[in-house]
C-alpha atoms as a PDB file:
ATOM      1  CA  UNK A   1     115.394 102.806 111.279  1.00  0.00           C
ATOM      2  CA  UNK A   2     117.261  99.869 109.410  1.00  0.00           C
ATOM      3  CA  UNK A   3     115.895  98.354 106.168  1.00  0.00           C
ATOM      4  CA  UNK A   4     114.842  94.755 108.111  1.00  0.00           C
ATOM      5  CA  UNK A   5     112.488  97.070 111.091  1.00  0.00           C
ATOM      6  CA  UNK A   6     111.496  98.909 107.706  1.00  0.00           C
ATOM      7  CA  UNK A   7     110.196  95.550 105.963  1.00  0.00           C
ATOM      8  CA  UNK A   8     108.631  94.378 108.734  1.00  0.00           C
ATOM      9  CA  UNK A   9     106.463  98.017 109.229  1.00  0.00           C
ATOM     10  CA  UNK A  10     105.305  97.536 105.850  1.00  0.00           C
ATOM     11  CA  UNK A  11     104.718  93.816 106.342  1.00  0.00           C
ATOM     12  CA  UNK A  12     102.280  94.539 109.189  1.00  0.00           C
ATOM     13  CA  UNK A  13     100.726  97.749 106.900  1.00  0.00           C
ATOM     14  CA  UNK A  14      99.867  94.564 104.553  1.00  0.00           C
ATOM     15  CA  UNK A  15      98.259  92.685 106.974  1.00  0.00           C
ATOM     16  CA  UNK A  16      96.037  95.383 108.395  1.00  0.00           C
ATOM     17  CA  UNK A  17      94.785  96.328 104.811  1.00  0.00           C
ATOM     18  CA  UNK A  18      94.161  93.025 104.254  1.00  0.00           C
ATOM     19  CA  UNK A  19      92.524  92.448 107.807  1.00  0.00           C
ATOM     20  CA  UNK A  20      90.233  95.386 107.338  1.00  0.00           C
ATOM     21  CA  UNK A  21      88.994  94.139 103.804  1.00  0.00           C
ATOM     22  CA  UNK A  22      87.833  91.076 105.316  1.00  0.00           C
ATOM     23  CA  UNK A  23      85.487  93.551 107.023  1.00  0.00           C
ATOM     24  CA  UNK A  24      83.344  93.303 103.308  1.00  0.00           C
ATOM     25  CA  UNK A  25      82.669  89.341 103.146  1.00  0.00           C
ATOM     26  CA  UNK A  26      82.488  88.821 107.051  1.00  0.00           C
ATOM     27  CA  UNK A  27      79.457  91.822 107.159  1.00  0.00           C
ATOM     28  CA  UNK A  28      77.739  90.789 104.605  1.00  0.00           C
ATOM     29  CA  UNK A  29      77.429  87.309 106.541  1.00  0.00           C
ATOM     30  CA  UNK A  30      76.326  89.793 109.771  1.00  0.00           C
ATOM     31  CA  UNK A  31      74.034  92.217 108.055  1.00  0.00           C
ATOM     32  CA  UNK A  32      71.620  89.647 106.432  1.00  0.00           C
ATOM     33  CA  UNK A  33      70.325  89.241 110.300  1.00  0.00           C
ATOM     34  CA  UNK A  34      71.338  92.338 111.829  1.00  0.00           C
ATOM     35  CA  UNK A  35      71.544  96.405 111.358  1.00  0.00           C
ATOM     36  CA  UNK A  36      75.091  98.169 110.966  1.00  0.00           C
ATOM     37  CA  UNK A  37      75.061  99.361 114.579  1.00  0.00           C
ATOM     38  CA  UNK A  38      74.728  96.838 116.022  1.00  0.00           C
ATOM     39  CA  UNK A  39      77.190  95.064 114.233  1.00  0.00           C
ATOM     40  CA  UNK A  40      79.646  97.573 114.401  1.00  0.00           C
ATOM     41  CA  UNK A  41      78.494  97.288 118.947  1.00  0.00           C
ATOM     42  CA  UNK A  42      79.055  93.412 118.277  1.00  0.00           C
ATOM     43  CA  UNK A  43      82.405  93.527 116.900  1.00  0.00           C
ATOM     44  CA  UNK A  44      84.173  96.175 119.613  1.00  0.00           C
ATOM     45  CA  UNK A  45      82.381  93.939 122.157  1.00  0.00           C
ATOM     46  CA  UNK A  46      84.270  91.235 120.940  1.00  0.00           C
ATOM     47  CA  UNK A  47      87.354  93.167 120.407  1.00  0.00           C
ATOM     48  CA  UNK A  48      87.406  94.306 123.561  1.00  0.00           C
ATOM     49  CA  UNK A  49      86.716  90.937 125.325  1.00  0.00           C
ATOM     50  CA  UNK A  50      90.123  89.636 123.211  1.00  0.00           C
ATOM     51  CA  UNK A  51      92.371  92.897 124.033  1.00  0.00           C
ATOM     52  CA  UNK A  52      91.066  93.168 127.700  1.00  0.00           C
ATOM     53  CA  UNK A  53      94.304  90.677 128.548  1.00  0.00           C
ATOM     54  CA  UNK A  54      96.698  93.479 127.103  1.00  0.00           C
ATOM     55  CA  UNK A  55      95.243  96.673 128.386  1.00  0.00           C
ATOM     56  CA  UNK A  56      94.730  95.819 131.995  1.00  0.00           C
ATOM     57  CA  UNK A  57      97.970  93.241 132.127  1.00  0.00           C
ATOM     58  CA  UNK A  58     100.257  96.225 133.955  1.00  0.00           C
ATOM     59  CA  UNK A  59      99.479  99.380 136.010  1.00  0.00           C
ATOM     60  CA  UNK A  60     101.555 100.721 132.891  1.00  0.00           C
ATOM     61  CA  UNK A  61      98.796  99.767 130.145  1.00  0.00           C
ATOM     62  CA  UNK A  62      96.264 100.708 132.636  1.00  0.00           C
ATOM     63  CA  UNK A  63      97.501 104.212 133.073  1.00  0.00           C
ATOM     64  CA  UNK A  64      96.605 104.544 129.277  1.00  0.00           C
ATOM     65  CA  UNK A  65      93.157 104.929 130.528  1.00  0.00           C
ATOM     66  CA  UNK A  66      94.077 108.257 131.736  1.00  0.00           C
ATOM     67  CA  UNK A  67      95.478 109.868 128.714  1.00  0.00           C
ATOM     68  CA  UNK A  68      93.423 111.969 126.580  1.00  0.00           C
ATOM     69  CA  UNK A  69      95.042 111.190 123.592  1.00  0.00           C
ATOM     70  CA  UNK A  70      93.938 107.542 123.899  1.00  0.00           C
ATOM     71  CA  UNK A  71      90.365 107.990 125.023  1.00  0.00           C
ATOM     72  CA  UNK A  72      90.112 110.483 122.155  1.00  0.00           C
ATOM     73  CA  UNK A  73      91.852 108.243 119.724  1.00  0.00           C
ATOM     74  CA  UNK A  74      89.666 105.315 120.707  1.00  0.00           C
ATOM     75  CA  UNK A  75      86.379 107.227 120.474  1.00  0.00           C
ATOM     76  CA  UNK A  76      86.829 108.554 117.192  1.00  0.00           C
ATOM     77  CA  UNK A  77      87.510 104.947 116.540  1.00  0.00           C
ATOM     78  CA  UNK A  78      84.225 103.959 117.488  1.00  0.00           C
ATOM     79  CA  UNK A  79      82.480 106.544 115.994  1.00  0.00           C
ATOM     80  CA  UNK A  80      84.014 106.873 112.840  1.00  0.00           C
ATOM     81  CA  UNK A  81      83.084 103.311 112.156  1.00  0.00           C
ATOM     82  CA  UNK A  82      79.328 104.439 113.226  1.00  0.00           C
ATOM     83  CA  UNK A  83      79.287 106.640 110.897  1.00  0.00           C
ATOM     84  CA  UNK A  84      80.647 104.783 108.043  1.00  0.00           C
ATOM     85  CA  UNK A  85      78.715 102.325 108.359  1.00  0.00           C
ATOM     86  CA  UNK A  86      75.610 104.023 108.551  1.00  0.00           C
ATOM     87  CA  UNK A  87      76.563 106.069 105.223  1.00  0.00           C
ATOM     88  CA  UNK A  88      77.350 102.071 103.545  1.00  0.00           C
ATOM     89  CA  UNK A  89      73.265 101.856 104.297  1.00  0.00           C
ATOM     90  CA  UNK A  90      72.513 104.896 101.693  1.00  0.00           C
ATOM     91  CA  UNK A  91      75.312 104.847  99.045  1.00  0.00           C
ATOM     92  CA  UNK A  92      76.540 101.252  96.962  1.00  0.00           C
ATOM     93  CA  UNK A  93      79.332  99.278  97.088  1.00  0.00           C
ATOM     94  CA  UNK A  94      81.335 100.636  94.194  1.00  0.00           C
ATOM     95  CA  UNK A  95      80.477 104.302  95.490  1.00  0.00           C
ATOM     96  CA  UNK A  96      81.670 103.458  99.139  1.00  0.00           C
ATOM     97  CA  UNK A  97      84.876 102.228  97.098  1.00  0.00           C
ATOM     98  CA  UNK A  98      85.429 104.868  95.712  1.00  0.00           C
ATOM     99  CA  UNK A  99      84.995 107.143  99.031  1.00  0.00           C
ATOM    100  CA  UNK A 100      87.278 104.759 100.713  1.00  0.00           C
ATOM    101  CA  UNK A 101      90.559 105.289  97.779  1.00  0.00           C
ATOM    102  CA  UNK A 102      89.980 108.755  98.331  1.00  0.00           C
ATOM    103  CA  UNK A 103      91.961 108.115 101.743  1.00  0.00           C
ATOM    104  CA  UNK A 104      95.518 107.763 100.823  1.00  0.00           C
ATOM    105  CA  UNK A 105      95.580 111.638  99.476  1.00  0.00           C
ATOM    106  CA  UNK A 106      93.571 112.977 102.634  1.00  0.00           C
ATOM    107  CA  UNK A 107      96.119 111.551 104.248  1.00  0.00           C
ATOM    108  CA  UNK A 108      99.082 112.652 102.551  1.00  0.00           C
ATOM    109  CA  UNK A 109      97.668 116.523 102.442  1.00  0.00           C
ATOM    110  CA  UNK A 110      97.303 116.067 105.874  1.00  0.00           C
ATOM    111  CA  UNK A 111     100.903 115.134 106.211  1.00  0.00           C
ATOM    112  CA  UNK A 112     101.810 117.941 104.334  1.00  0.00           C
ATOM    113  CA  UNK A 113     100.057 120.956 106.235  1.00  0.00           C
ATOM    114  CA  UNK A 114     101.055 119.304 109.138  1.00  0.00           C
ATOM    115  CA  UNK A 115     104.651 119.833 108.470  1.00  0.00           C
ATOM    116  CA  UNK A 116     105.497 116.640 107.758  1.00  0.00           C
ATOM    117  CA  UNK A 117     107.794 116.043 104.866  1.00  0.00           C
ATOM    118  CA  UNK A 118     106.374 113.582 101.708  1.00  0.00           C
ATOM    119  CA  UNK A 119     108.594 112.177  99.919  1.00  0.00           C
ATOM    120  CA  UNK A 120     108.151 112.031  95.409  1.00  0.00           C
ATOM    121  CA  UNK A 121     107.706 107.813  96.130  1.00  0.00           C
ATOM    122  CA  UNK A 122     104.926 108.829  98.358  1.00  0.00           C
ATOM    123  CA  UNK A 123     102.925 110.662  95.825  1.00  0.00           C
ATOM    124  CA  UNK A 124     103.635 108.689  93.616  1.00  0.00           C
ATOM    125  CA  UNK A 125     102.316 105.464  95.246  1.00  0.00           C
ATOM    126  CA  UNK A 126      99.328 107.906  96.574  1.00  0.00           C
ATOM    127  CA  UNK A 127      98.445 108.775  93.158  1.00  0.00           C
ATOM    128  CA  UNK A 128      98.048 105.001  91.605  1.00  0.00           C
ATOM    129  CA  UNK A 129      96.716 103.873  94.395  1.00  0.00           C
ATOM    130  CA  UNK A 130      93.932 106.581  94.433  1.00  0.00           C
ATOM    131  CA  UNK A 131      93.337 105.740  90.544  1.00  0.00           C
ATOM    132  CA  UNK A 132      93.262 102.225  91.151  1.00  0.00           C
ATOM    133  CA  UNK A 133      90.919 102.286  93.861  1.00  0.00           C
ATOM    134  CA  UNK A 134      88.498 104.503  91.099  1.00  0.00           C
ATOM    135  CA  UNK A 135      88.674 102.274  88.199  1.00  0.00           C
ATOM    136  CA  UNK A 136      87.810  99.291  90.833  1.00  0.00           C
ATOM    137  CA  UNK A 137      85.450 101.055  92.528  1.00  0.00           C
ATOM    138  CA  UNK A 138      83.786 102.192  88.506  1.00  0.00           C
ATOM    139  CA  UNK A 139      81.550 104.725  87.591  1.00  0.00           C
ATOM    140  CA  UNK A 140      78.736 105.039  90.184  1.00  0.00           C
ATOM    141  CA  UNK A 141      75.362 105.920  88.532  1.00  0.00           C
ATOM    142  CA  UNK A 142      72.564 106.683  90.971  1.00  0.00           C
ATOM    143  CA  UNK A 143      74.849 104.909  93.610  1.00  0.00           C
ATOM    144  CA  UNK A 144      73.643 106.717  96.599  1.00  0.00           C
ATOM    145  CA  UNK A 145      71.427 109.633  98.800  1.00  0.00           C
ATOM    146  CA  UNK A 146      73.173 113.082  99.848  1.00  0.00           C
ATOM    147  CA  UNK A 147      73.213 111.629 103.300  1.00  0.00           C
ATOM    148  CA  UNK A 148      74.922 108.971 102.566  1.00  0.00           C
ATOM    149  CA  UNK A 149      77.935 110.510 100.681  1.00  0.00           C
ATOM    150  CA  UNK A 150      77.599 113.156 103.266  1.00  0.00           C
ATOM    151  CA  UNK A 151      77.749 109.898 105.922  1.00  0.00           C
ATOM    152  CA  UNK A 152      80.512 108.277 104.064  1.00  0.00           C
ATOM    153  CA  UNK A 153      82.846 111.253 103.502  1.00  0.00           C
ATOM    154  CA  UNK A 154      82.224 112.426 106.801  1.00  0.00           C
ATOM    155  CA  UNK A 155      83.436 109.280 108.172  1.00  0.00           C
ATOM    156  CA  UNK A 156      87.131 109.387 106.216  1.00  0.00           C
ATOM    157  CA  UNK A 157      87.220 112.825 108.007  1.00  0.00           C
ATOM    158  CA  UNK A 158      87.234 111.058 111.702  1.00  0.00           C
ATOM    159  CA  UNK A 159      88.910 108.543 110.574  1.00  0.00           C
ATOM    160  CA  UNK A 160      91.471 111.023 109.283  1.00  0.00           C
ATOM    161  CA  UNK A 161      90.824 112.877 112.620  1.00  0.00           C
ATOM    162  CA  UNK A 162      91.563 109.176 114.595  1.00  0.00           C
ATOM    163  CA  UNK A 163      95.082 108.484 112.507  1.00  0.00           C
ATOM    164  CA  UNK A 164      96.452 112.216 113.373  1.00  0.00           C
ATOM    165  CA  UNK A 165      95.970 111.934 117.275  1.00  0.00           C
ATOM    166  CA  UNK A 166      97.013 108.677 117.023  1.00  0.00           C
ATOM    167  CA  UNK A 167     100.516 109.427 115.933  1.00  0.00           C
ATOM    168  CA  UNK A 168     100.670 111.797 119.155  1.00  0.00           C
ATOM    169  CA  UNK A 169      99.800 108.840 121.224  1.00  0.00           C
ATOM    170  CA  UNK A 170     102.186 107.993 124.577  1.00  0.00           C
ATOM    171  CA  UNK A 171     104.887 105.610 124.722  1.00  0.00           C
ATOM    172  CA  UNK A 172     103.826 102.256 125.439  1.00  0.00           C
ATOM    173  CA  UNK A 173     104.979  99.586 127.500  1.00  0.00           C
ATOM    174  CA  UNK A 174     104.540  96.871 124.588  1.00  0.00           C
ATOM    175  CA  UNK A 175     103.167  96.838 121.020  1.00  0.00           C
ATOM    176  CA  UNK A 176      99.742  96.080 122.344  1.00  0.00           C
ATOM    177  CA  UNK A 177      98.786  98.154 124.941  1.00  0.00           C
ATOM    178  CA  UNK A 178      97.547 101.168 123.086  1.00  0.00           C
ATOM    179  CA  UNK A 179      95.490  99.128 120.408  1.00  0.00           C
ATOM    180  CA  UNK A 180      93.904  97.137 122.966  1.00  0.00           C
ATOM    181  CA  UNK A 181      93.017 100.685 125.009  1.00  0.00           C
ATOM    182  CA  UNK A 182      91.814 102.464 121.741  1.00  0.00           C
ATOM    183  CA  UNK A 183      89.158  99.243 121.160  1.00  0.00           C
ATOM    184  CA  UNK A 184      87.768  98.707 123.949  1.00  0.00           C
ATOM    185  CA  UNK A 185      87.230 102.689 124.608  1.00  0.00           C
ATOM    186  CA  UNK A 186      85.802 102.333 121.133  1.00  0.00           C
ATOM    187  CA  UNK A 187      83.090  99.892 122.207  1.00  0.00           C
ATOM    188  CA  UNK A 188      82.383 101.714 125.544  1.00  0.00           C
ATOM    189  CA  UNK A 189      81.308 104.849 122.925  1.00  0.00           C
ATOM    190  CA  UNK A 190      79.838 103.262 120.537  1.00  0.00           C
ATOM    191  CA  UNK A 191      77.440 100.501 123.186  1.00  0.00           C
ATOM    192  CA  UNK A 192      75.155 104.072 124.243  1.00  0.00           C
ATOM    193  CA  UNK A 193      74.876 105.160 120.597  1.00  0.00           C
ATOM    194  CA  UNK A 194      73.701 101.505 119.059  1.00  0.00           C
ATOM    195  CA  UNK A 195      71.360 101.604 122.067  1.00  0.00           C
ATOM    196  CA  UNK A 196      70.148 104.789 121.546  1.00  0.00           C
ATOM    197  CA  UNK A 197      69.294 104.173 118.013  1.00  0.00           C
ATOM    198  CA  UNK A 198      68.129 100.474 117.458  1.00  0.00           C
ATOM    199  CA  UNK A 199      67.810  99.409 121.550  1.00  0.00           C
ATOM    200  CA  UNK A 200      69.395  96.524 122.290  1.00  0.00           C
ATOM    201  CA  UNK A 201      71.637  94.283 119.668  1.00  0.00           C
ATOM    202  CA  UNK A 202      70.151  90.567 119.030  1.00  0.00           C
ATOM    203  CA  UNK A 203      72.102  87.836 120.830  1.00  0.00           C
ATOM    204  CA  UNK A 204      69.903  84.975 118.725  1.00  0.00           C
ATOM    205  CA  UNK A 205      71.563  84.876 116.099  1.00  0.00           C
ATOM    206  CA  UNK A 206      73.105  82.053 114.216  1.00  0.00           C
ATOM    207  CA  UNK A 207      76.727  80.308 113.897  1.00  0.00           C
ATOM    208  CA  UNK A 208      77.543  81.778 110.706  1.00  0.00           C
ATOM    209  CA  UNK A 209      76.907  85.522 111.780  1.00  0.00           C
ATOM    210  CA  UNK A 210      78.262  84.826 115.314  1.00  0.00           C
ATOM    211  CA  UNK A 211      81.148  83.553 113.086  1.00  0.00           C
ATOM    212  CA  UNK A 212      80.962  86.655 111.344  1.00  0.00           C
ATOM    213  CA  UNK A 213      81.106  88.936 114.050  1.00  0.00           C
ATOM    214  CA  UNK A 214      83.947  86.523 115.862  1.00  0.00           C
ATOM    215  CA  UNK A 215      85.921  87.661 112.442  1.00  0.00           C
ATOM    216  CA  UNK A 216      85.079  91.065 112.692  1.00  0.00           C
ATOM    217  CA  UNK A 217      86.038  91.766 116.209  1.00  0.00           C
ATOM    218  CA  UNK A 218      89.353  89.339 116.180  1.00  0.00           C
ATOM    219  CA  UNK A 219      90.655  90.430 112.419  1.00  0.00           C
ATOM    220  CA  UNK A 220      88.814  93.407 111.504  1.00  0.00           C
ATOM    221  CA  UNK A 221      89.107  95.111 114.289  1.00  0.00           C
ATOM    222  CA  UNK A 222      91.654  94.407 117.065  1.00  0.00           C
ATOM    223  CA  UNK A 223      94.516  92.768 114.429  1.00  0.00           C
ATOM    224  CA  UNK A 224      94.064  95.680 112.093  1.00  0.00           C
ATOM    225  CA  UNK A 225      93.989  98.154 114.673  1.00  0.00           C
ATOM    226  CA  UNK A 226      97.447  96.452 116.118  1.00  0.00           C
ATOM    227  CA  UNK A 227      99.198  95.771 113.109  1.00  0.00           C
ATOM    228  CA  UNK A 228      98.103  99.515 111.353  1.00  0.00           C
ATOM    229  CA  UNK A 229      99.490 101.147 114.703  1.00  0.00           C
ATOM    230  CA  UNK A 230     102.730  99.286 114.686  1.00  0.00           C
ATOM    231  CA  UNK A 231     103.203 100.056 111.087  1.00  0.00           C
ATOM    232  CA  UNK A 232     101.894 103.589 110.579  1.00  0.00           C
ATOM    233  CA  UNK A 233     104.556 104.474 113.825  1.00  0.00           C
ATOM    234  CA  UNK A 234     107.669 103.275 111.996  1.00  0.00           C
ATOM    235  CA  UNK A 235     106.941 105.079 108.329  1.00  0.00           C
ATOM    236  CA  UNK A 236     105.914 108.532 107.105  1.00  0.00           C
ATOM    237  CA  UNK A 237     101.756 109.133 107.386  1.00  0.00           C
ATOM    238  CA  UNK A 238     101.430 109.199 103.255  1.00  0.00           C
ATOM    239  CA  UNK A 239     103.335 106.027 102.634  1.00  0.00           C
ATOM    240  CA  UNK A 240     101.392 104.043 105.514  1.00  0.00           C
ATOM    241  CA  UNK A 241      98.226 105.820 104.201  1.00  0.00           C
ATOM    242  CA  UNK A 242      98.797 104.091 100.740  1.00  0.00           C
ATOM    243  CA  UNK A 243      98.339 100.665 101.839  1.00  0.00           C
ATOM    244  CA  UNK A 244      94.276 101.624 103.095  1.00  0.00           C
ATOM    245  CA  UNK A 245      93.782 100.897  99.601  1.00  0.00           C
ATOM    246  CA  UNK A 246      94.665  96.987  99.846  1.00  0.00           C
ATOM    247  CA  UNK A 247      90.970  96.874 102.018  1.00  0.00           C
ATOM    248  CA  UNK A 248      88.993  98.339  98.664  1.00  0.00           C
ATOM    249  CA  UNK A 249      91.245  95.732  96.366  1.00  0.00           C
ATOM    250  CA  UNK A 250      90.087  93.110  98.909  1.00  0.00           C
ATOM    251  CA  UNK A 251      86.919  93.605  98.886  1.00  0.00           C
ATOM    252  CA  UNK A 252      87.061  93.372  95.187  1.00  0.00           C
ATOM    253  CA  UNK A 253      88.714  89.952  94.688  1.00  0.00           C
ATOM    254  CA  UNK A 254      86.418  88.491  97.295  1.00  0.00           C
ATOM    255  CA  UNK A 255      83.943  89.584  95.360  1.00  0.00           C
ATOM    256  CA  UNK A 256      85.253  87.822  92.304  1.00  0.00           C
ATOM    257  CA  UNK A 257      86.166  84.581  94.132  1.00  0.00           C
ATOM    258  CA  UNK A 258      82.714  84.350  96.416  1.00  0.00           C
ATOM    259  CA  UNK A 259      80.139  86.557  95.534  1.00  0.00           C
ATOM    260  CA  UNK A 260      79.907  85.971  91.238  1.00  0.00           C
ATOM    261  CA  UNK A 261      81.463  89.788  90.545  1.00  0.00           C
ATOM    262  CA  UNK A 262      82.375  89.821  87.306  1.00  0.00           C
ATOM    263  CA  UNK A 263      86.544  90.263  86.657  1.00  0.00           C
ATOM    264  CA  UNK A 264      86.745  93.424  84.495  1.00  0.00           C
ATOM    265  CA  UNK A 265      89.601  95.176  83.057  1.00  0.00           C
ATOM    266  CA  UNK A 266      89.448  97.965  85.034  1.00  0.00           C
ATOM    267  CA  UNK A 267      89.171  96.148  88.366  1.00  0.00           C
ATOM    268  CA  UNK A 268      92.287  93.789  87.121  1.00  0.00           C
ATOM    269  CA  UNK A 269      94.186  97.453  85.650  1.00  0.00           C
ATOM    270  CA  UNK A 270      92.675  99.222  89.380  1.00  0.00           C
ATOM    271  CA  UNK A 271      94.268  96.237  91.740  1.00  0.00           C
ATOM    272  CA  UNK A 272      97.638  96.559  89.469  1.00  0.00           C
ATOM    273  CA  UNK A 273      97.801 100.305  90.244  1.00  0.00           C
ATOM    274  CA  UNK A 274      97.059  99.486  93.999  1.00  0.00           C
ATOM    275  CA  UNK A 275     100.247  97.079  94.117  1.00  0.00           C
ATOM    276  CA  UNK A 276     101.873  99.431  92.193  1.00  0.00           C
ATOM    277  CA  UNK A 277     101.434 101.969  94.305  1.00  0.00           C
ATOM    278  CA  UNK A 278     102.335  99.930  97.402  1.00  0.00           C
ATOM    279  CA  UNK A 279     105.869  99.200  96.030  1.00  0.00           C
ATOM    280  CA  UNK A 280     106.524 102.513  94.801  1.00  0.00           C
ATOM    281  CA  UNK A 281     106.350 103.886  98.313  1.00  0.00           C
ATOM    282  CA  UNK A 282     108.330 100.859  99.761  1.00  0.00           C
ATOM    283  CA  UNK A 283     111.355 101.026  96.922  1.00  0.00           C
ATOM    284  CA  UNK A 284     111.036 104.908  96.886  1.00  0.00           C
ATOM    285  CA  UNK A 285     111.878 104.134 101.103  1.00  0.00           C
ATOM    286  CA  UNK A 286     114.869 101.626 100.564  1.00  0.00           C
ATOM    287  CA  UNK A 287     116.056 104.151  97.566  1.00  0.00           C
ATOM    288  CA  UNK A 288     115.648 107.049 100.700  1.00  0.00           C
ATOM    289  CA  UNK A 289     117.781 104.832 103.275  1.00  0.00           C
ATOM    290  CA  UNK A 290     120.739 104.206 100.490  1.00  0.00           C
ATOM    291  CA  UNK A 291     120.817 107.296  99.896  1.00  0.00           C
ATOM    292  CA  UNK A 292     121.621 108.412 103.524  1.00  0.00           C
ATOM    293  CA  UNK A 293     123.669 105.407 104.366  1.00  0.00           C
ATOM    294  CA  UNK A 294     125.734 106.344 101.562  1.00  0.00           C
ATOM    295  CA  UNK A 295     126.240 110.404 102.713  1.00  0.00           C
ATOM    296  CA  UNK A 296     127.262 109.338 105.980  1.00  0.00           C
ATOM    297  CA  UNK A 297     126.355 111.052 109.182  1.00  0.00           C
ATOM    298  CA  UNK A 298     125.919 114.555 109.509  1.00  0.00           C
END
């Protein structure tokens, strides 16, 4: 792959991290009238309604109904987010932080057994980013219940589980098809298990959640899910896993700008580590392609 189709892969890794930390402010407006499943039921519903134009546009993005890596991809989707969510109602912000910078190295072991070569950048950027998300996320005292660090952790583990079959997904007719499939199998999954737990979701809610949830589905969900596929297929799993920590660093300066959080010196030193990190993997890349443009073929 050149260095310009490289660029733009990390460019849309960017945007996904950023679209998925949006996820903290936009809840937060959801949850004051609503429970988690049922917001996480609202925003696949939504999702789905928006992708529904890409995934039955062709008998070709249609036939991705029928592949098992797809359904399975899309309903670990769905439940992964189930799960996380309902561990986010027993553990505390900073804790669920925490869990979520834990991410980049699952991923990159993962990598690893799997055969997959990681390159020195890689760990590198895996390492400060992993740091960076601690010192944001700080030292959580009494931060949550067994079951929810058992819910939380258990969630990075499908969500692990959702990135691997993803990568073994089928070629696609366009850039769109397979994100749109994966969310709206996700909300067919996840619509039995809200129900099942809290019965039906409230529709009476009011313009700032249903603006909320609009955010969530849109963003959050489908964008992310579109822009993390098209980046994650185009670099190595550990360097695309490195930029899941841009959604903890969000969440962070959104809480500085909007919600009165207090700008500390180890959430200014954590988000420094984060970027660092970042760039590390994407120089450590260009440094990787120089270095075979200037051996020549083999």
């Amino acid at each position: 792959m050149n260095r310009s189709n490289k660029r733009i892969a990390f460019l849309a890794l960017i945007v996904s991290g950023l679209c998925w930390g949006l996820g903290f402010p936009l809840g937060k407006l959801v949850l004051r009238e609503t429970d988690s499943a049922h917001m996480v039921l609202l925003r696949f519903v939504v999702a789905a309604v928006v992708a529904a134009p890409f995934a039955l546009r062709s008998a070709e993005t249609r036939a991705l109904f029928r592949s098992p890596v797809v359904l399975l991809a899309g309903a670990l989707y769905g439940i992964a987010f189930m799960v996380q969510f309902e561990g986010l109602a027993h553990v505390s912000v900073t804790l669920a932080a925490l869990l979520v910078g834990a991410m980049p190295a699952l991923i990159a072991i993962a990598a690893k057994l799997l055969g997959e070569k990681v390159s020195r950048a890689s760990w590198a950027g895996v390492a400060a980013a992993t740091l960076g998300a601690a010192l944001i996320a700080g030292k959580p005292d009494g931060a949550g219940s067994p079951l929810g660090v058992a819910l939380s952790l258990g969630s990075l583990f499908i969500f692990l589980a959702w990135l691997t079959v993803l990568r073994r997904a089928p070629k696609a007719p366009n850039e769109m098809a397979i994100p749109a499939v994966t969310v709206i199998v996700a909300a067919v999954t996840v619509a039995p298990i809200a129900f099942l737990m809290h019965g039906p979701p409230r529709l009476d809610l009011s313009p700032v959640a249903w603006g909320g949830i609009l955010g969530l589905g849109v963003l959050s969900t489908l964008v992310a899910t579109a822009a993390w596929q098209f980046g994650s297929a185009r670099v190595d799993s550990a360097s695309a896993g490195v930029f899941i920590n841009i959604e903890p660093l969000m969440g962070a300066c959104v809480g500085v700008m909007l919600f009165g959080d207090r700008l500390t010196w180890a959430l200014a030193a954590g988000g420094l580590m984060i970027i660092a990190g970042s760039f590390a993997v994407v120089l450590g890349e260009r440094r990787s392609q120089s270095v075979c443009a200037s051996a020549g073929p083999i």
